[in-house]
C-alpha atoms as a PDB file:
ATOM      1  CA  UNK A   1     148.415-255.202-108.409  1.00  0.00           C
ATOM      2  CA  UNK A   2     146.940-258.728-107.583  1.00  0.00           C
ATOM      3  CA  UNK A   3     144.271-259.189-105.470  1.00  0.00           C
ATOM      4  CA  UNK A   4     145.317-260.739-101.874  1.00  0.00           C
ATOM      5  CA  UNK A   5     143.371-263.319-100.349  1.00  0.00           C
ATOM      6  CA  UNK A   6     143.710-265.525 -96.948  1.00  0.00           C
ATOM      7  CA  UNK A   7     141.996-268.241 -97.238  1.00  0.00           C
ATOM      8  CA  UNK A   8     140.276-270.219 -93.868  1.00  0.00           C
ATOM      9  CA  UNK A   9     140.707-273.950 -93.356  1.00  0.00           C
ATOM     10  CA  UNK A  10     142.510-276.564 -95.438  1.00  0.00           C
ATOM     11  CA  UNK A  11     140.301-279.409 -95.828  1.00  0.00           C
ATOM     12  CA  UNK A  12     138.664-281.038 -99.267  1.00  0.00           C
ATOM     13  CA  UNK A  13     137.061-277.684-100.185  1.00  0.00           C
ATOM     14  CA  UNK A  14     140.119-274.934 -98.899  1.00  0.00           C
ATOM     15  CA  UNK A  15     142.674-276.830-100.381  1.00  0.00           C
ATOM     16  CA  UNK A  16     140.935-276.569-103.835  1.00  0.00           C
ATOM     17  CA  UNK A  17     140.351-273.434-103.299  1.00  0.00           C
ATOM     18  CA  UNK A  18     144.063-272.863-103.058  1.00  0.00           C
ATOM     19  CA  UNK A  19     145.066-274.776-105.994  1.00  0.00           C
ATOM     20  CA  UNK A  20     142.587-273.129-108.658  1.00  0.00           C
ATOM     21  CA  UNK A  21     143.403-269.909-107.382  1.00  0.00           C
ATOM     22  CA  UNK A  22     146.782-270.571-108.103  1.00  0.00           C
ATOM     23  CA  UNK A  23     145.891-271.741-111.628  1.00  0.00           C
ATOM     24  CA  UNK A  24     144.518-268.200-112.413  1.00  0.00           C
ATOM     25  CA  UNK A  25     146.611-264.803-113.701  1.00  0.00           C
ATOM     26  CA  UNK A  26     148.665-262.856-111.500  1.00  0.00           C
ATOM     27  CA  UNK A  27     146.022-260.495-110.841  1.00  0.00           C
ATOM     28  CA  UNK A  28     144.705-263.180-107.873  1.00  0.00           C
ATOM     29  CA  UNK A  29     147.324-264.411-105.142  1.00  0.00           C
ATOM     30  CA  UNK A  30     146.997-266.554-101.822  1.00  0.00           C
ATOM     31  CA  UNK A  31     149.079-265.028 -99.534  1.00  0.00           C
ATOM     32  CA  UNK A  32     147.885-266.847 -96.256  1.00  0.00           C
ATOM     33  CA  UNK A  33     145.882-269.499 -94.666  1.00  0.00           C
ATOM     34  CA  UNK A  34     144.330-269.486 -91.514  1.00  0.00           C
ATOM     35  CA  UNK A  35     143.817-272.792 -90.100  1.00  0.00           C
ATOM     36  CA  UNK A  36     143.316-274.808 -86.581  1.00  0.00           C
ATOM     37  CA  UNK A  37     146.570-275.407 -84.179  1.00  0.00           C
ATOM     38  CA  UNK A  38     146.429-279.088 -84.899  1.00  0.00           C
ATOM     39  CA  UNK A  39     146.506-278.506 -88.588  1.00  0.00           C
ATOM     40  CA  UNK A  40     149.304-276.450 -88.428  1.00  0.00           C
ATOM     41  CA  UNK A  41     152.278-278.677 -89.331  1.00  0.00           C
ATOM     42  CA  UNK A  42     150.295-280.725 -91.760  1.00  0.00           C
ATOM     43  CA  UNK A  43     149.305-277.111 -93.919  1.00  0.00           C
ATOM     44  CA  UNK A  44     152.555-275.854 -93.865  1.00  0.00           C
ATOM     45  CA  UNK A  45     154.062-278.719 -95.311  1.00  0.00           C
ATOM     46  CA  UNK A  46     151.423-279.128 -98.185  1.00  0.00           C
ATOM     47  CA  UNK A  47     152.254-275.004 -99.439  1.00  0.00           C
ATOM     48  CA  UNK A  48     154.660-273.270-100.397  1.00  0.00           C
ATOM     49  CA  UNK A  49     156.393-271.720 -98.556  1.00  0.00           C
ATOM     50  CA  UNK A  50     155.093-267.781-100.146  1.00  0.00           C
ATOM     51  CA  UNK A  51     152.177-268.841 -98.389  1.00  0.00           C
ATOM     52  CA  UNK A  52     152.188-267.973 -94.601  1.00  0.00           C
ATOM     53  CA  UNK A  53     149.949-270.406 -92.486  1.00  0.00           C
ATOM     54  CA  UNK A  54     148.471-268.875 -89.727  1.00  0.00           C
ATOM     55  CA  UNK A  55     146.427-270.085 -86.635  1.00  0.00           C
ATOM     56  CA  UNK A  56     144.568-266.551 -85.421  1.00  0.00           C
ATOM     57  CA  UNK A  57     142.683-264.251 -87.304  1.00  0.00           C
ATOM     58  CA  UNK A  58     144.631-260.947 -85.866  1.00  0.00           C
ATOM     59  CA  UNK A  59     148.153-262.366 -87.442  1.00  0.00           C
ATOM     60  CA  UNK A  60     145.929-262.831 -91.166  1.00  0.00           C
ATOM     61  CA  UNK A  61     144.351-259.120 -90.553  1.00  0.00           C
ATOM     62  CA  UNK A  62     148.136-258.029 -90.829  1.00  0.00           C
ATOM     63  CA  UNK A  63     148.771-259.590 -94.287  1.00  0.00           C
ATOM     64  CA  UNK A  64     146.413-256.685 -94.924  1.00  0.00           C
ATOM     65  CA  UNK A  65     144.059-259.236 -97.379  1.00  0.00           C
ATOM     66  CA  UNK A  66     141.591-257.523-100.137  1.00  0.00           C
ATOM     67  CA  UNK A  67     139.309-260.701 -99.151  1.00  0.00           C
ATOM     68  CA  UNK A  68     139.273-263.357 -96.550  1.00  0.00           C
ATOM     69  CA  UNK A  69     137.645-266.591 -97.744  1.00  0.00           C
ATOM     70  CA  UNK A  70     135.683-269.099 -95.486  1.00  0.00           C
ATOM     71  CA  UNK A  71     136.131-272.273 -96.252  1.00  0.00           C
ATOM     72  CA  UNK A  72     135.916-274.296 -93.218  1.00  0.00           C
ATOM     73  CA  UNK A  73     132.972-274.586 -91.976  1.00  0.00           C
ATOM     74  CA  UNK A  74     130.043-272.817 -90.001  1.00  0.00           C
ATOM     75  CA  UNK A  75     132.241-272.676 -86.748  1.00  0.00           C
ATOM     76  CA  UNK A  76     134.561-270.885 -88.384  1.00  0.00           C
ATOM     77  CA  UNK A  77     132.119-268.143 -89.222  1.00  0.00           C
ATOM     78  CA  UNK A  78     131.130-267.902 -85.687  1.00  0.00           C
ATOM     79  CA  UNK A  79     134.471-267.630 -84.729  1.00  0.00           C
ATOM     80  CA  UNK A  80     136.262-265.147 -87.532  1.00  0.00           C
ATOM     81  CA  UNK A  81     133.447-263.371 -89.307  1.00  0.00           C
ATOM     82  CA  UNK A  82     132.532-260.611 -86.916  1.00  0.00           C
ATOM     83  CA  UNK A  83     136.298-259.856 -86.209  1.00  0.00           C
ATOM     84  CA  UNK A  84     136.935-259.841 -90.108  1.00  0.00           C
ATOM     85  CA  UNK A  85     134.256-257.517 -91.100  1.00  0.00           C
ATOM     86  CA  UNK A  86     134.697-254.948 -88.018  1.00  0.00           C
ATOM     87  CA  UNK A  87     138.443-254.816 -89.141  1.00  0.00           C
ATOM     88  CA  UNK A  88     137.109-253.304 -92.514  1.00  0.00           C
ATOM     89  CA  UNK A  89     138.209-256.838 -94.142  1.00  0.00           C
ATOM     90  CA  UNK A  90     136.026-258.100 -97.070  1.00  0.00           C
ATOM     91  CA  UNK A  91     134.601-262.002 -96.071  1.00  0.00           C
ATOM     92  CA  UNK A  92     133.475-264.394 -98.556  1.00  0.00           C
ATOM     93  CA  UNK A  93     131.520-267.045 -96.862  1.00  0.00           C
ATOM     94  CA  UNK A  94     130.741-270.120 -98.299  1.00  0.00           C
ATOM     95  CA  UNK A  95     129.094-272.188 -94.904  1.00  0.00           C
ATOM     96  CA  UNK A  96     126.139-269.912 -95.440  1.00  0.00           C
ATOM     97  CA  UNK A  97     123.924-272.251 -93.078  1.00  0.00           C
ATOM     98  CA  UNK A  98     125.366-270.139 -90.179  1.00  0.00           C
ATOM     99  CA  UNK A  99     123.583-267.221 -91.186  1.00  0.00           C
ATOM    100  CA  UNK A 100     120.387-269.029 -90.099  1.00  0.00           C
ATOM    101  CA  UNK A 101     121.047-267.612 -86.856  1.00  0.00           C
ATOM    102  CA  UNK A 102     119.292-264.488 -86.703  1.00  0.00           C
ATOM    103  CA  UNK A 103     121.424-262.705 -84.593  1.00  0.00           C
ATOM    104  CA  UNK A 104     124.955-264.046 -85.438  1.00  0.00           C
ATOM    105  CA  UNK A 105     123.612-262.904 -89.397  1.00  0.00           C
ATOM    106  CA  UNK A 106     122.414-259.100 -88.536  1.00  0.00           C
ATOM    107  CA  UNK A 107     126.252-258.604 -85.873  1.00  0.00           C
ATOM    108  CA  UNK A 108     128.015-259.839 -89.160  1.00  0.00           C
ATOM    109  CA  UNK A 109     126.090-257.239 -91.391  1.00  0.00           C
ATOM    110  CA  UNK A 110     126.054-254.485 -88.854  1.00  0.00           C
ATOM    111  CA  UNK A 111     130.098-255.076 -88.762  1.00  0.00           C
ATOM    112  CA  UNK A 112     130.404-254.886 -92.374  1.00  0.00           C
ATOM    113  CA  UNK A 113     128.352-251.201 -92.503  1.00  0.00           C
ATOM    114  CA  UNK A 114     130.345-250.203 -89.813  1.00  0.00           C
ATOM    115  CA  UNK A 115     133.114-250.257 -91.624  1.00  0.00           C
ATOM    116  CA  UNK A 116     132.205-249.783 -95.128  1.00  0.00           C
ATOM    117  CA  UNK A 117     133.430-254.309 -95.576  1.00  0.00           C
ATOM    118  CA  UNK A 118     131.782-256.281 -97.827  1.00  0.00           C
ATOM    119  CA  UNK A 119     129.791-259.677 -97.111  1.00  0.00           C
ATOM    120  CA  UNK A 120     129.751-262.105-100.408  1.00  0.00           C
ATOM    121  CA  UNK A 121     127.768-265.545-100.006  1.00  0.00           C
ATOM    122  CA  UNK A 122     128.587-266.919-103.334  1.00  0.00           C
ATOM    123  CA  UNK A 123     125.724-269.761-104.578  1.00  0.00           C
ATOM    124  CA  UNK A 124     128.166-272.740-104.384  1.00  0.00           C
ATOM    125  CA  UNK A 125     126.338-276.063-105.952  1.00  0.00           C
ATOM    126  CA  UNK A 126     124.015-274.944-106.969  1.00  0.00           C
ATOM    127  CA  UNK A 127     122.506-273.299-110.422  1.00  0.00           C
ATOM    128  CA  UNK A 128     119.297-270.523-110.739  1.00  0.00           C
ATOM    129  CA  UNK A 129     120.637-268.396-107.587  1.00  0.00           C
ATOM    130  CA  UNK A 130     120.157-265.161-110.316  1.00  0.00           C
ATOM    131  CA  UNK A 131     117.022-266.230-111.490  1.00  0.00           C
ATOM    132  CA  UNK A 132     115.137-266.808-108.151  1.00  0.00           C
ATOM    133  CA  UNK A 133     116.766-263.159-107.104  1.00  0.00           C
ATOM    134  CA  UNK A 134     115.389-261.740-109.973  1.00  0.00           C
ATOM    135  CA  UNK A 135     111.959-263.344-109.655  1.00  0.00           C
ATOM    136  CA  UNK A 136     112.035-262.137-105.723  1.00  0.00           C
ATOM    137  CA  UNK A 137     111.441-258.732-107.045  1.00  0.00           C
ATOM    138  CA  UNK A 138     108.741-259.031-108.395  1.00  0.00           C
ATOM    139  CA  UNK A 139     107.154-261.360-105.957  1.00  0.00           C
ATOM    140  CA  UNK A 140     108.105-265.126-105.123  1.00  0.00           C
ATOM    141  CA  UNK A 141     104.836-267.361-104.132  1.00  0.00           C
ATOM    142  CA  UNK A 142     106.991-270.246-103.440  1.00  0.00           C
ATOM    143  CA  UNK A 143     110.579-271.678-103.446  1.00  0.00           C
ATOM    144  CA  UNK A 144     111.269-275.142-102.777  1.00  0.00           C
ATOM    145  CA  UNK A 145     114.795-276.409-102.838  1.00  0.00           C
ATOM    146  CA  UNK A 146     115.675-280.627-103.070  1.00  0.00           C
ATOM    147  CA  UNK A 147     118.963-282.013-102.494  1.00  0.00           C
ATOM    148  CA  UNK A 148     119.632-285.685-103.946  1.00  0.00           C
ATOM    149  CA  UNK A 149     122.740-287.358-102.546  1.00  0.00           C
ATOM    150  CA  UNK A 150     123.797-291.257-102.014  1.00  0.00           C
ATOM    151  CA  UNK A 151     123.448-292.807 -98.643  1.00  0.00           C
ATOM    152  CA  UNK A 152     127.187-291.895 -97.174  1.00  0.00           C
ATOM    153  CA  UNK A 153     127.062-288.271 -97.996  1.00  0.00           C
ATOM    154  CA  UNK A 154     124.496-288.262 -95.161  1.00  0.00           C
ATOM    155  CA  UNK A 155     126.627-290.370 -92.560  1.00  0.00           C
ATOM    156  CA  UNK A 156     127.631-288.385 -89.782  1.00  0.00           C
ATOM    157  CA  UNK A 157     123.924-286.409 -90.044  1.00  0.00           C
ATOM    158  CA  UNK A 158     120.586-286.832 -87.811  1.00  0.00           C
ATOM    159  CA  UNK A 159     119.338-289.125 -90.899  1.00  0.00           C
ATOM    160  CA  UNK A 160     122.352-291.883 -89.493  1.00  0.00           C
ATOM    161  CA  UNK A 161     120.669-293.470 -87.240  1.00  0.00           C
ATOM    162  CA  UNK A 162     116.668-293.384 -88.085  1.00  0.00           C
ATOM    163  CA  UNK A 163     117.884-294.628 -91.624  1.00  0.00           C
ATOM    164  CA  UNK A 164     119.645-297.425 -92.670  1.00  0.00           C
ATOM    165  CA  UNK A 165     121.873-295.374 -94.893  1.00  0.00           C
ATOM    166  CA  UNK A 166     124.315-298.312 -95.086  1.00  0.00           C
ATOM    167  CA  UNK A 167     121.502-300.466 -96.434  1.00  0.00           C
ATOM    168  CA  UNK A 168     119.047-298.362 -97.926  1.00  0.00           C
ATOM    169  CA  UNK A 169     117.637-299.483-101.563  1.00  0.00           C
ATOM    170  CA  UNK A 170     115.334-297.190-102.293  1.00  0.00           C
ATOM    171  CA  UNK A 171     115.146-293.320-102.355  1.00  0.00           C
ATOM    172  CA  UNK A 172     113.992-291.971 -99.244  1.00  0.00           C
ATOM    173  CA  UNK A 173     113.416-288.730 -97.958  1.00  0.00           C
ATOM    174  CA  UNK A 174     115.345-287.913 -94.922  1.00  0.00           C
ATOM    175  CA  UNK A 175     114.241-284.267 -94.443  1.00  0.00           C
ATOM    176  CA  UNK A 176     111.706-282.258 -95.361  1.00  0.00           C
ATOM    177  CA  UNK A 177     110.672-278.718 -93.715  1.00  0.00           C
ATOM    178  CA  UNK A 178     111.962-275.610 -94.019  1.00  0.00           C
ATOM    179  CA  UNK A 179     115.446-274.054 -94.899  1.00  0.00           C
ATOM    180  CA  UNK A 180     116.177-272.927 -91.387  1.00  0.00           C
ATOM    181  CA  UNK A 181     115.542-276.103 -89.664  1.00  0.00           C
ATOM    182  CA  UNK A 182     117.908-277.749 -92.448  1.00  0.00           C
ATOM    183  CA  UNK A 183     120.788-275.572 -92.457  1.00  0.00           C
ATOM    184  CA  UNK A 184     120.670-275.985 -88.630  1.00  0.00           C
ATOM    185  CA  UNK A 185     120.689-279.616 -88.580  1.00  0.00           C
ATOM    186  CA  UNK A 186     122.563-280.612 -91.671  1.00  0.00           C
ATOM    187  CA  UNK A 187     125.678-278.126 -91.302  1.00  0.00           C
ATOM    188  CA  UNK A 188     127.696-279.849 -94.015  1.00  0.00           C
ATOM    189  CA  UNK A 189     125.431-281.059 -96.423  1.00  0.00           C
ATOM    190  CA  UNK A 190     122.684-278.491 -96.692  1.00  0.00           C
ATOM    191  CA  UNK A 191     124.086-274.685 -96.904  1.00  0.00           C
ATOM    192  CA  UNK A 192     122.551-274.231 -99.841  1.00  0.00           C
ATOM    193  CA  UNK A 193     119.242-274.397 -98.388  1.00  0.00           C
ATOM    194  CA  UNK A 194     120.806-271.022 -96.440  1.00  0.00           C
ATOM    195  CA  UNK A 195     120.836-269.461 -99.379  1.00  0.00           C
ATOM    196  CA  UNK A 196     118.329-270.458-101.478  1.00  0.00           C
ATOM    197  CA  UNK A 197     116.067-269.074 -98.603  1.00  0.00           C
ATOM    198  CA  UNK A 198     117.779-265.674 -98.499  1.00  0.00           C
ATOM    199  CA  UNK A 199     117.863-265.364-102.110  1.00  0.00           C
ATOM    200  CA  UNK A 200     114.246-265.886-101.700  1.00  0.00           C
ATOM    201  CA  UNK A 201     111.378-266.122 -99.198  1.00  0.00           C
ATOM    202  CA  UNK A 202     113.496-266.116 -96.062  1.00  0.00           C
ATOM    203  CA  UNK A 203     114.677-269.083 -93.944  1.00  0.00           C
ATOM    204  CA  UNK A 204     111.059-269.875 -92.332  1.00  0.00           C
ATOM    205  CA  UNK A 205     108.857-269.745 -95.434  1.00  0.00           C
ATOM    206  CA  UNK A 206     111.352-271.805 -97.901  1.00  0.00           C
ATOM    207  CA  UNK A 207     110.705-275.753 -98.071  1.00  0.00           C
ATOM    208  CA  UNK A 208     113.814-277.970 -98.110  1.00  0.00           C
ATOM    209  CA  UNK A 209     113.603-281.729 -99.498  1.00  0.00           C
ATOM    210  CA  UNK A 210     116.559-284.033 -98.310  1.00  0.00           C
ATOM    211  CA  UNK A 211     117.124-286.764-100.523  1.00  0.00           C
ATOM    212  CA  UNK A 212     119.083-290.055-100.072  1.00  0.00           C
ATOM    213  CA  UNK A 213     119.188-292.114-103.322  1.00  0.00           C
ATOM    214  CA  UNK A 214     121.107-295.242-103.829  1.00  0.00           C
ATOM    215  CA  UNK A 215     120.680-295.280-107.514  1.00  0.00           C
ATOM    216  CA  UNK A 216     122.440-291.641-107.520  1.00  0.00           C
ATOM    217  CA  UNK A 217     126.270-291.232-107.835  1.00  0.00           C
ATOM    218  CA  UNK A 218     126.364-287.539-108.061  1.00  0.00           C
ATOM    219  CA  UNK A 219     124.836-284.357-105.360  1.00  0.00           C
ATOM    220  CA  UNK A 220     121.989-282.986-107.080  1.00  0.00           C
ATOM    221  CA  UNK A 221     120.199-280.017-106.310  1.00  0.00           C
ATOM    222  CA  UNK A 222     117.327-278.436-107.231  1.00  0.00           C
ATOM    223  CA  UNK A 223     115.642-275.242-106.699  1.00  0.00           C
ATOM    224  CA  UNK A 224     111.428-275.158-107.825  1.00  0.00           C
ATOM    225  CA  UNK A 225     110.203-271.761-107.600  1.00  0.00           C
ATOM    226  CA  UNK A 226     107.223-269.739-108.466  1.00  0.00           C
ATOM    227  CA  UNK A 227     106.124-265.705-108.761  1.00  0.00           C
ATOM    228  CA  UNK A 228     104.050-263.447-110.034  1.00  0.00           C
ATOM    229  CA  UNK A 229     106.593-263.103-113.157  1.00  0.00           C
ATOM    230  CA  UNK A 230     107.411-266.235-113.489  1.00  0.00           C
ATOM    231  CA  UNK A 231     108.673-269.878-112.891  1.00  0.00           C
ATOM    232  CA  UNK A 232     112.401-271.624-112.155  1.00  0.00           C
ATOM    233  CA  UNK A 233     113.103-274.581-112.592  1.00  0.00           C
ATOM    234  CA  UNK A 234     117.359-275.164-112.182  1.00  0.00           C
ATOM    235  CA  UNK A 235     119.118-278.615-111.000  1.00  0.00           C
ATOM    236  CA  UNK A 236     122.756-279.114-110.692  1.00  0.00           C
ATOM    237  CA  UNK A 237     124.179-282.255-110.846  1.00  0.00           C
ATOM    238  CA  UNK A 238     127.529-282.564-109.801  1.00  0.00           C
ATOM    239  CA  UNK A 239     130.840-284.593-108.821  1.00  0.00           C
ATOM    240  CA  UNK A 240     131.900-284.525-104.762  1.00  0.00           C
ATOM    241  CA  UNK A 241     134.969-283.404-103.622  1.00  0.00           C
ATOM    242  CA  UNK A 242     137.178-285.998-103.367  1.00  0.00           C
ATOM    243  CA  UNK A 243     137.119-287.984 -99.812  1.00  0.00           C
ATOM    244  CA  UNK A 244     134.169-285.796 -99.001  1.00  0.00           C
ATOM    245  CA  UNK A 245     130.810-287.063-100.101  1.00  0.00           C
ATOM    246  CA  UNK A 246     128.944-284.338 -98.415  1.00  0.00           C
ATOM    247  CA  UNK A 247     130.177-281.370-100.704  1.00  0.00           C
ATOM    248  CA  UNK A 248     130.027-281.161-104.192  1.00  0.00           C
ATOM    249  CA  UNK A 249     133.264-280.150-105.984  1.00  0.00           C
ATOM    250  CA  UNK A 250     131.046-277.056-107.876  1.00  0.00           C
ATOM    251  CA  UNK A 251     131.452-275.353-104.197  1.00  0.00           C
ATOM    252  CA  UNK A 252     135.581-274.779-105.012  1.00  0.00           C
ATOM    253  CA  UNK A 253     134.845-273.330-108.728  1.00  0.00           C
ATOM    254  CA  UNK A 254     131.897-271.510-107.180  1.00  0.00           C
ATOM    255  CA  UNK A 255     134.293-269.312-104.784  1.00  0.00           C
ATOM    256  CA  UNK A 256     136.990-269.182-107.534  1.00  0.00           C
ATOM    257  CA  UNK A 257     134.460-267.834-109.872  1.00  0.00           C
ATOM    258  CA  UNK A 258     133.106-265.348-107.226  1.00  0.00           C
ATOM    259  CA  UNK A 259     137.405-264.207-106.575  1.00  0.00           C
ATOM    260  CA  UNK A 260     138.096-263.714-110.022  1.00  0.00           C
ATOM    261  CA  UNK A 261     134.947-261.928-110.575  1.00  0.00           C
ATOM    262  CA  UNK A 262     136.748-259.169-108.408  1.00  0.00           C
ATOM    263  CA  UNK A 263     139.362-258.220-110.621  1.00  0.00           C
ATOM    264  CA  UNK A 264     137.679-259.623-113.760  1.00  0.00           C
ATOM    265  CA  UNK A 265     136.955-256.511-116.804  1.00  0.00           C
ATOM    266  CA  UNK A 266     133.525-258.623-117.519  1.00  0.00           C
ATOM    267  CA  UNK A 267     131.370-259.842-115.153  1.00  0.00           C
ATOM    268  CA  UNK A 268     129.208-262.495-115.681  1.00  0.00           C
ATOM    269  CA  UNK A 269     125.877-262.871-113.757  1.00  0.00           C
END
């Protein structure tokens, strides 16, 4: 029997989603997607129609789902992921920079044991998230993460405005402190400082680099670590999504990967 999943938001990154998903065997199947009012009209003319398009979480609860996928944003967590998990729902969430908030993080994991649901923050763009795990075990000294985009994947950011980013010539730092202070600030460009940090020394002692380059073409990230076991060193360079500078088209295969991993006979990682 295939796997159902519901899918939130439709934008660069959900409807990717959507289309690899539907690339894959029949053992994976969109059956929904959950999206704003006033996207409404424009989703359910881009899908087929064997995929219901929905506007509240309660109406995708009753597709009865094996996984509900985030893919629109940290609002959306705030909004659906308590509701999903206390409904005994599964939630893959890839806007992992809302878990910086202390409290929303520790009502979405009490919902989750409540019910016996299952929280998966799957390491999007970036490459090593096994490794620095692995090293946490044994004891992480320090993690640093650096994320190297071009000027316009920071429009729209606190850096537009103190920087040139229209004229800029020369690689500049934009941000630098740690990975809770980024994820806060930078919603859509650094969630993979989220991560990084709970994968290994927490969202206060984790330093986070922010990067605009002119000479760069790709989003490149980085994670530096060090522990009593030993050292990473992992960068991922990779293409954006199309008309979306911010977010690097290795988020989509990164959720895809994490789905089919779910039904797959080997697992790897």
């Amino acid at each position: 029997m295939a796997i159902k999943i519901v899918v939130i938001g439709y934008g660069a990154i959900g409807r990717m989603v959507v289309e690899e998903l539907g690339k894959l065997d029949s053992s994976v199947a969109v059956c929904g997607v959950l999206v704003k009012p006033s996207r409404l009209a424009e989703t359910r003319a881009a899908l087929s129609e064997r995929v219901a398009v929905l506007t509240d979480a309660v109406d995708a609860l009753r597709l009865n789902p094996d996984l509900i996928v985030e893919c629109a944003g940290q609002e959306a967590v705030v909004a659906y992921g308590e509701e999903i998990l206390a409904a005994g729902c599964d939630l893959m969430v890839i806007a992992i920079g809302a878990l910086a908030d202390d409290d929303l993080r520790a009502r979405l994991v009490d919902a989750a044991r409540g019910t016996g649901a299952r929280l998966t923050l799957p390491a999007g763009a970036i490459a090593g998230i096994d490794g620095l795990a692995a090293l946490r075990l044994g004891g992480l000294d320090r993690v640093r993460y650096v994320s190297t985009k071009p000027p316009v994947a920071w429009k729209g950011t606190p850096a537009d405005g103190p920087f040139d980013l229209t004229a800029m010539t020369e690689k500049t730092t934009i941000f630098a402190g740690p990975a809770r202070d980024a994820a806060r600030l930078y919603p859509k460009n650094a969630n993979i400082a989220a991560i990084v940090a709970l994968a290994g020394l927490g969202l206060d002692k984790t330093e986070i680099e922010l990067i605009a380059d002119p000479d760069v073409k790709e989003n490149i990230g980085r994670i530096e670590a060090e522990g009593r076991y030993g050292r990473l060193n992992a960068e991922l360079s990779g293409h954006a999504v199309p008309n979306n500078p911010k977010t690097s088209a290795c988020t989509a295969f990164s959720i895809v990967n994490a789905v089919q991993n779910r039904s797959n006979t080997v697992i790897l990682g």
